[in-house]
Protein backbone atom coordinates (compact mmCIF):
# COMPACT_ATOMS: atom_id res chain seq x y z
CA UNK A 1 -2.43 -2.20 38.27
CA UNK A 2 -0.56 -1.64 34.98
CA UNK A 3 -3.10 -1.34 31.93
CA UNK A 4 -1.89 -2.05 28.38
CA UNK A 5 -3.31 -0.72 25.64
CA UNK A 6 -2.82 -2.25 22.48
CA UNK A 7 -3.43 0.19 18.91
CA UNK A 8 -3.94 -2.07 15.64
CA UNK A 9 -3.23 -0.85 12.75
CA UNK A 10 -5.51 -1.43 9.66
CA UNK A 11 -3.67 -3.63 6.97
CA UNK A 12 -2.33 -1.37 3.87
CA UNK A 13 -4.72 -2.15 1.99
CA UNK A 14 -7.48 -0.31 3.47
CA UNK A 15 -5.76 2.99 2.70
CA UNK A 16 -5.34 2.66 -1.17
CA UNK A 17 -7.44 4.04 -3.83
CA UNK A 18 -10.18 1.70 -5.08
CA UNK A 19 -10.86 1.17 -9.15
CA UNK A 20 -9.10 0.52 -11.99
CA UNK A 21 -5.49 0.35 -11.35
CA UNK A 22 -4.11 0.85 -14.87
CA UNK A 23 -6.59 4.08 -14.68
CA UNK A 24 -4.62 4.75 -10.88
CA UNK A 25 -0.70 3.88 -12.26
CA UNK A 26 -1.35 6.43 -15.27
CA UNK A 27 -2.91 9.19 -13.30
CA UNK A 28 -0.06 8.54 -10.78
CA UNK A 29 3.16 8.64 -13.09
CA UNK A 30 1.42 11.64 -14.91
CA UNK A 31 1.13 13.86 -11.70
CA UNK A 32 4.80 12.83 -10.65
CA UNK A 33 6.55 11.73 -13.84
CA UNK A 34 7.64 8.54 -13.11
CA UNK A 35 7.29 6.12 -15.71
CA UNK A 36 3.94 3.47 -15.56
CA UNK A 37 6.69 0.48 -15.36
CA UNK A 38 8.41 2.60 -12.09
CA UNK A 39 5.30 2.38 -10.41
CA UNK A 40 4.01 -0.85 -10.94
CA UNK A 41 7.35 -2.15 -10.07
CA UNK A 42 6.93 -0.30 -6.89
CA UNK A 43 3.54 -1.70 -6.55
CA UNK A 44 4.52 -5.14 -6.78
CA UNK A 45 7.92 -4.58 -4.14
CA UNK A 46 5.07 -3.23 -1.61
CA UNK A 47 2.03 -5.84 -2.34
CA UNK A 48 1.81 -8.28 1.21
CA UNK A 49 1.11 -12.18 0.48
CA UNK A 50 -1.14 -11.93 3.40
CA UNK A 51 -2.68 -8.50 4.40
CA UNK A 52 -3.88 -9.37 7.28
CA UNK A 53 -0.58 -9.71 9.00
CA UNK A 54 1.07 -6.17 7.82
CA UNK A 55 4.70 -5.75 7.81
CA UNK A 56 6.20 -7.08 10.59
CA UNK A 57 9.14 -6.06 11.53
CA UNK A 58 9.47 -2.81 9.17
């Protein structure tokens, strides 16, 4: 008989740093200098409506 073995991934989310994310965006574009608008803007291309669901499809 064939078995199938399904892997889930956990949802983004789960793999970010937790606290304050100004504190997060300024440590971040310090260490790689990239401006604080650079990476919010990044942030907010790679936030999911529902994080649950993942990118499907990617």
């Amino acid at each position: 008989l064939p078995v199938t073995i399904r892997l889930l991934d956990p949802p983004l989310h789960e793999f970010l740093p937790e606290g304050d994310i100004n504190e997060i965006v300024a440590n971040l574009s310090s260490d790689t200098n990239v401006s604080e608008d650079e990476v919010f803007s990044r942030i907010e291309k790679l936030s999911e409506v529902n994080p649950m669901l993942g990118f499907r499809g990617c």
